[in-house]
Protein backbone atom coordinates (compact mmCIF):
# COMPACT_ATOMS: atom_id res chain seq x y z
CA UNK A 1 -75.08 17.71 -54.05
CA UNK A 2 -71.51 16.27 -54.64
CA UNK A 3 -73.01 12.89 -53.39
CA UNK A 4 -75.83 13.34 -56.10
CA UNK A 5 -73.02 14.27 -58.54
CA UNK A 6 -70.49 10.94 -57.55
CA UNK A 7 -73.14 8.92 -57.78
CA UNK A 8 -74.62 10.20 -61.62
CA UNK A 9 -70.73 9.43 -62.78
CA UNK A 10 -70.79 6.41 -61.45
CA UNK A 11 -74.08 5.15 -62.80
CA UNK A 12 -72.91 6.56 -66.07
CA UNK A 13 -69.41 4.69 -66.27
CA UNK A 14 -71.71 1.40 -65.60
CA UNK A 15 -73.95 2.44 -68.12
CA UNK A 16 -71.21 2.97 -70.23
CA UNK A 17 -69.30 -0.03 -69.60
CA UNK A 18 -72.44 -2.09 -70.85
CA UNK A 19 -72.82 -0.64 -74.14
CA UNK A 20 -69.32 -1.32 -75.04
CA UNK A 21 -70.74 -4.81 -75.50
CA UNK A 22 -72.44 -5.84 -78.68
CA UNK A 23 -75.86 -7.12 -77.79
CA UNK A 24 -77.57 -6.65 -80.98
CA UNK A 25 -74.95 -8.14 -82.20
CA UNK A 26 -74.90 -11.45 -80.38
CA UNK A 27 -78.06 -11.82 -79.95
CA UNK A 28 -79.63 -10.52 -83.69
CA UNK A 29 -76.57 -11.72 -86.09
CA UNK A 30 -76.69 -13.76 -88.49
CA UNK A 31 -74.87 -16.46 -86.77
CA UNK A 32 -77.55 -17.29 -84.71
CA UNK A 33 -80.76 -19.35 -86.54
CA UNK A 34 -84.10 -18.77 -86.26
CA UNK A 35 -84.96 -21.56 -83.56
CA UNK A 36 -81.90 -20.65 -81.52
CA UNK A 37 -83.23 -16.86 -80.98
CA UNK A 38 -86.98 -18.17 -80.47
CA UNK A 39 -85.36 -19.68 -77.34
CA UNK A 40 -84.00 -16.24 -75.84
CA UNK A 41 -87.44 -15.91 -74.35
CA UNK A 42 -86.92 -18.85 -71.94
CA UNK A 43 -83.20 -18.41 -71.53
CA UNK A 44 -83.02 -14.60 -71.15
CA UNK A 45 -79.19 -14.75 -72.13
CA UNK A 46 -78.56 -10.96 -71.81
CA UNK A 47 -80.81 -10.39 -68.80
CA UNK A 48 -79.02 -13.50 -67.25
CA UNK A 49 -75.10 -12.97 -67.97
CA UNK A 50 -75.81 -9.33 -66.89
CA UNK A 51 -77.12 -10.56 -63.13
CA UNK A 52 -74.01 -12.74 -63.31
CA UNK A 53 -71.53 -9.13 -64.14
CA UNK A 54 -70.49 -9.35 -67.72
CA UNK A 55 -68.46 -6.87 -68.66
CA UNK A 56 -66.33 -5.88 -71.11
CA UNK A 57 -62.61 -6.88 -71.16
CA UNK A 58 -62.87 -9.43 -68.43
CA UNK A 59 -61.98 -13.23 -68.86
CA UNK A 60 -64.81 -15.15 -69.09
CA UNK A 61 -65.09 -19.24 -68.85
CA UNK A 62 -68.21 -21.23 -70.20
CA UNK A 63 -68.13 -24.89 -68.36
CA UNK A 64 -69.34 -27.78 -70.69
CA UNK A 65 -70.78 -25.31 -73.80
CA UNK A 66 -72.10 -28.06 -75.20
CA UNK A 67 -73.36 -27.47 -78.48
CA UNK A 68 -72.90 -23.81 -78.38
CA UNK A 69 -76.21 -22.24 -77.97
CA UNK A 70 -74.28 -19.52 -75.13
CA UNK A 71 -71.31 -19.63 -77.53
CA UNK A 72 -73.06 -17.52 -80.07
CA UNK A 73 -73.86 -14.99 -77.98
CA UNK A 74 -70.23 -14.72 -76.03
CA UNK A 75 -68.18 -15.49 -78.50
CA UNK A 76 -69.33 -12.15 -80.42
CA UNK A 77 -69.66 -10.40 -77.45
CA UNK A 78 -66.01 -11.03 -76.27
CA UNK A 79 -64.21 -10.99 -79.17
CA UNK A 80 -61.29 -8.39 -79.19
CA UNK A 81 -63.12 -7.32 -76.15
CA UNK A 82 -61.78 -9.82 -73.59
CA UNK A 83 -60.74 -13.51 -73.13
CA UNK A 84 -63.22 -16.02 -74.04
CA UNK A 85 -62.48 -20.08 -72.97
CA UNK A 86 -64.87 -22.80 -73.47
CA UNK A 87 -64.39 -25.91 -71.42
CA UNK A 88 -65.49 -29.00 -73.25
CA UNK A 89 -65.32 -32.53 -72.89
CA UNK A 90 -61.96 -33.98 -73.26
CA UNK A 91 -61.06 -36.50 -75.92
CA UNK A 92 -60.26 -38.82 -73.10
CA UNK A 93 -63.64 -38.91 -71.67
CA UNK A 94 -65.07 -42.58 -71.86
CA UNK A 95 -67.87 -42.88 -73.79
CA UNK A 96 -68.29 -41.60 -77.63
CA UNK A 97 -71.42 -39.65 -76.55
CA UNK A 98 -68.36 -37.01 -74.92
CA UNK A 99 -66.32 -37.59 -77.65
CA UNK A 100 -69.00 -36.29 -80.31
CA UNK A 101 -70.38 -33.57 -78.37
CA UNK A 102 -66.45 -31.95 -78.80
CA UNK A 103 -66.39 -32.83 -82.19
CA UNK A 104 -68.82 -30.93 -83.48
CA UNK A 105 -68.72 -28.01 -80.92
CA UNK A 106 -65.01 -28.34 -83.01
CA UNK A 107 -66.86 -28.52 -86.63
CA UNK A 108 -69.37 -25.82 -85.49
CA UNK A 109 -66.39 -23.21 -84.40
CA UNK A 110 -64.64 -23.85 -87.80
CA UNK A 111 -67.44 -23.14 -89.55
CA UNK A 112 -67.76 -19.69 -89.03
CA UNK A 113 -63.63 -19.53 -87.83
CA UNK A 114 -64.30 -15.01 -88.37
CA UNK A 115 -66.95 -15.17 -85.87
CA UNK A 116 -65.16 -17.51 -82.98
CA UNK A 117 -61.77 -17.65 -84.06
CA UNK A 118 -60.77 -15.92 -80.61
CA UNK A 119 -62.11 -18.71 -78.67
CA UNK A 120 -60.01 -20.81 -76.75
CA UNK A 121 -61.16 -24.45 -76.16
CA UNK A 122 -59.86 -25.79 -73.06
CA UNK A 123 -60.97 -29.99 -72.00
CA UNK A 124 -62.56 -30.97 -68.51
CA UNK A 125 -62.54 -34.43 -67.59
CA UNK A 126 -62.47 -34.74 -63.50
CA UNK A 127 -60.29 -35.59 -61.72
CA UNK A 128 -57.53 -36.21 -64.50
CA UNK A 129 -57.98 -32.82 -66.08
CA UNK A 130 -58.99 -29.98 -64.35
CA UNK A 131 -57.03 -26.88 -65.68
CA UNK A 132 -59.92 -25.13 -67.36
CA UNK A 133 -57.93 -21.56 -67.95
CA UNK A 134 -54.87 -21.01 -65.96
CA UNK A 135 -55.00 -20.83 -62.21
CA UNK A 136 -56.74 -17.08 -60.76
CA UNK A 137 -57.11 -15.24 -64.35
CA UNK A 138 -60.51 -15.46 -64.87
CA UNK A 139 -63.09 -12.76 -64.01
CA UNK A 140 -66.46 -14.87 -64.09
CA UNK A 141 -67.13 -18.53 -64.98
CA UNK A 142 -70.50 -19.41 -66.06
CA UNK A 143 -72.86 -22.63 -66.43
CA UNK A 144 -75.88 -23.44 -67.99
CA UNK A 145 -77.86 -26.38 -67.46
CA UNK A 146 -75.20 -28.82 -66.50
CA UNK A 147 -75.22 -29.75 -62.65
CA UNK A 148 -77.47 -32.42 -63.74
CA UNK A 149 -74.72 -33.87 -65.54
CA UNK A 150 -72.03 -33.87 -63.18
CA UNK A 151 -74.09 -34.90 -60.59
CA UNK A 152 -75.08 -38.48 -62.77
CA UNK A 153 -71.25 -38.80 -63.02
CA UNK A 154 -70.63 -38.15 -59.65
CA UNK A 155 -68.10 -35.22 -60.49
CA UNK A 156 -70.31 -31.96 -59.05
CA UNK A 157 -67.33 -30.76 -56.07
CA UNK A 158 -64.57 -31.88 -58.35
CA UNK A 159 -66.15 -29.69 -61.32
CA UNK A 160 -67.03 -26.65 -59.02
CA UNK A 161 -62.97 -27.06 -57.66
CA UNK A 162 -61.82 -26.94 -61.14
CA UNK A 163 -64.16 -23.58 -61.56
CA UNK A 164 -62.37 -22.40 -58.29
CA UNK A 165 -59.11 -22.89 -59.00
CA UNK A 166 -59.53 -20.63 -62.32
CA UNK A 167 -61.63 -17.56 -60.92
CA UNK A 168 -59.62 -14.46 -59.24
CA UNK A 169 -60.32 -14.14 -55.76
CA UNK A 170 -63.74 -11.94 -56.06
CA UNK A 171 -64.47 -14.46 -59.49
CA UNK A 172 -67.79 -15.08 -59.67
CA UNK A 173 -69.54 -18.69 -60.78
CA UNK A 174 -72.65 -18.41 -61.80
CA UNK A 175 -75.21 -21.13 -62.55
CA UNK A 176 -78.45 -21.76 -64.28
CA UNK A 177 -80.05 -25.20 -63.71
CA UNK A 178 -83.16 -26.65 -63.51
CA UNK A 179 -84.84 -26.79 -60.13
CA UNK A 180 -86.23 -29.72 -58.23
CA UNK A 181 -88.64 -28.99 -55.48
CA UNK A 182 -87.07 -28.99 -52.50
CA UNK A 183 -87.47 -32.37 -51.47
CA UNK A 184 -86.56 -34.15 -54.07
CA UNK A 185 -83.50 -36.98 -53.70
CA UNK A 186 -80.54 -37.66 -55.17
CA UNK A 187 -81.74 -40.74 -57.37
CA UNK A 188 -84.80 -38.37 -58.98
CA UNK A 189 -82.52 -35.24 -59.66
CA UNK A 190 -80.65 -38.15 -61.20
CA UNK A 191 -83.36 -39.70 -63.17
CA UNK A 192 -85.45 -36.21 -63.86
CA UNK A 193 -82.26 -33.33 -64.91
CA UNK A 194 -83.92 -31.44 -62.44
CA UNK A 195 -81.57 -30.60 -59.10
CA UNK A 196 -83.03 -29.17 -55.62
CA UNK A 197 -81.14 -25.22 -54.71
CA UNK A 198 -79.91 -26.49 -51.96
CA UNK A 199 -77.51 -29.34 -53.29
CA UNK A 200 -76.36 -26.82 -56.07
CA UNK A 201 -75.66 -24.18 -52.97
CA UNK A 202 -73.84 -27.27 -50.67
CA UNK A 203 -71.56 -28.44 -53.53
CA UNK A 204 -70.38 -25.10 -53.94
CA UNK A 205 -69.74 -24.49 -50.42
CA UNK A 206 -68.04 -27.61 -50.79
CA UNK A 207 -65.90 -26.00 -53.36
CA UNK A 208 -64.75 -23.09 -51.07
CA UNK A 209 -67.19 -20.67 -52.96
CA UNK A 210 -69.61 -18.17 -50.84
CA UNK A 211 -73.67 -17.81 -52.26
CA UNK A 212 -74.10 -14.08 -53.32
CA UNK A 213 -77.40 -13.94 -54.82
CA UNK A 214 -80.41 -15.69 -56.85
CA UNK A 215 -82.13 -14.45 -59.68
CA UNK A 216 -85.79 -14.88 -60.59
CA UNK A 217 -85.28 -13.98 -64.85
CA UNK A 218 -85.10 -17.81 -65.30
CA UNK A 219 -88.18 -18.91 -63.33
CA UNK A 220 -90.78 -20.50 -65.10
CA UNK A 221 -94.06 -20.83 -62.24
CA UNK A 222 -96.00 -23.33 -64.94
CA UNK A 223 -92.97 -26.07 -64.83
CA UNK A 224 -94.09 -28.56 -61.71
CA UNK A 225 -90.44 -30.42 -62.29
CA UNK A 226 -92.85 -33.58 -62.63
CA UNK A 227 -93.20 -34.95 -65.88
CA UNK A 228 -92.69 -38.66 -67.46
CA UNK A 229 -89.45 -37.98 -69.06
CA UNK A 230 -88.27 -35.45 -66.98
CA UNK A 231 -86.89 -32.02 -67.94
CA UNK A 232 -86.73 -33.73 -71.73
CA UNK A 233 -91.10 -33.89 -71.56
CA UNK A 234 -90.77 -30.07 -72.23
CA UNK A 235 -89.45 -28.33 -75.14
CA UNK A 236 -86.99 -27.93 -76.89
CA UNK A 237 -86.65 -31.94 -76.22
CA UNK A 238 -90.38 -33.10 -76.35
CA UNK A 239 -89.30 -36.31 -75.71
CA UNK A 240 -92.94 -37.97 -76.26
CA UNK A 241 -93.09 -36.38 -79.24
CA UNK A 242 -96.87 -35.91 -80.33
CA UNK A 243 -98.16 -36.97 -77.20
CA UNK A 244 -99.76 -33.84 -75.13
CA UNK A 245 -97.72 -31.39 -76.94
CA UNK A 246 -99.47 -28.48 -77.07
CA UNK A 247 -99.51 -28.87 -73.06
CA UNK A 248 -96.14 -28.98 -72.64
CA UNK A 249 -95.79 -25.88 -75.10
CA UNK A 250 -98.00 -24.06 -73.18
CA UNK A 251 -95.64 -24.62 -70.05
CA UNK A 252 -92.67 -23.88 -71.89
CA UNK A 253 -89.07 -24.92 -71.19
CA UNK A 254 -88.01 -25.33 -67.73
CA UNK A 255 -88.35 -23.61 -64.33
CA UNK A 256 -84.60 -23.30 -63.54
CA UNK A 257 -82.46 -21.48 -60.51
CA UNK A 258 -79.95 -18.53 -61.44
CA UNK A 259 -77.51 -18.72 -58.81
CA UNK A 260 -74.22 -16.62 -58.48
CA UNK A 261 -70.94 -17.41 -56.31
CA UNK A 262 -67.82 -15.39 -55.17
CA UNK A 263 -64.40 -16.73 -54.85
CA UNK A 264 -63.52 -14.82 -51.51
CA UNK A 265 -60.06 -13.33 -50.98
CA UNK A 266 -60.33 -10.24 -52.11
């Protein structure tokens, strides 16, 4: 009986801890468009950063936010209720592709400056500038849909250090990419966006990180990771535009892994 007792308190305190966070918030304000909610059913944000641990008052780090699709929801979410950084491309990144991206993550944050005023933009450009939050404060670094990225550039160990050096021993790093089948190379994740488990899993071992669990909320069975123009021949990209369409609706956006990783020490 006082097992079945310690173990109703501590469900509750979990249960608890969750609802300080503002999900309906994040996920149903205004903030957040039309199109950018249709695509909760293929991201499964809430679902997803709860595998990874959210919770509220940690110190949280989003690597390479992009154009701020997560930043909607975590911003919200964290604000006065933790530490929120974003790590962007730096200004020194060569290239004005980089360049623009941070501009007008920049423009979109001033635009609504109540909303993500409490953000803190950090810049990541390997090896030169790594310091994404300061060294061992952060609770939980997360990722979505960039490995691709860093591994065109060459930059995927480097990146994951930079996400080591800023976790707590016991941080977790968790990422959401698009999977290759398994025996896919190098020069086709390259080409396609789409990156095999097992090179996300070795890079991070690379890192000094430890594999502590997948997730199936991001699978999508109907993606075969083989299409013309890669992970861009599905939506939201459509990248042949009008041709088959409707087929590449039907499969949706991408199949893609949800990995998680502990800093160990602690």
């Amino acid at each position: 009986m006082k097992f079945g007792i310690v173990l109703f308190m501590a469900l509750f305190a979990l249960s608890a801890n969750a609802e300080e966070l503002s999900w309906q918030v994040a996920l149903n304000g205004d903030h957040r468009s039309a199109q950018n909610r249709a695509r909760d059913e293929y991201r499964h944000p809430m679902q997803t950063l709860q595998f990874f641990g959210l919770k509220s008052g940690m110190t949280i780090v989003e690597v390479s936010p992009g154009g701020g699709w997560y930043t909607e929801i975590l911003a919200p979410l964290m604000k006065g209720n933790g530490r929120y950084y974003a790590a962007h491309y730096s200004l020194n990144a060569p290239g004005a592709y980089y360049r623009s991206s941070l501009g007008k993550y920049l423009q979109k944050m001033s635009e609504t400056n109540e909303l993500y005023e409490e953000v803190i933009i950090t810049q990541l450009l390997p090896p030169s500038e790594m310091a994404i939050a300061p060294p061992e404060s952060v609770d939980l670094i997360v990722t979505f849909r960039n490995v691709h990225n860093w591994i065109e550039e060459d930059t995927g160990v480097l990146t994951m250090s930079a996400v080591f050096a800023a976790l707590k021993p016991g941080g977790v790093f968790g990422v959401v990419q698009h999977r290759a089948k398994p025996d896919a190379d190098v020069a086709s994740m390259k080409e396609s966006g789409y990156v095999t488990e097992r090179l996300v899993m070795d890079m991070a071992d690379a890192a000094g990180f430890v594999f502590a669990g997948s997730s199936a909320v991001n699978d999508n069975p109907k993606d075969t990771a083989d299409h013309p123009e890669g992970v861009w021949t599905l939506p939201p990209a459509l990248r042949l535009e009008e041709t088959d369409r409707q087929k590449y609706l039907a499969i949706g956006e991408s199949d893609r892994m949800t990995l998680k990783f502990i800093k160990p020490g602690r």
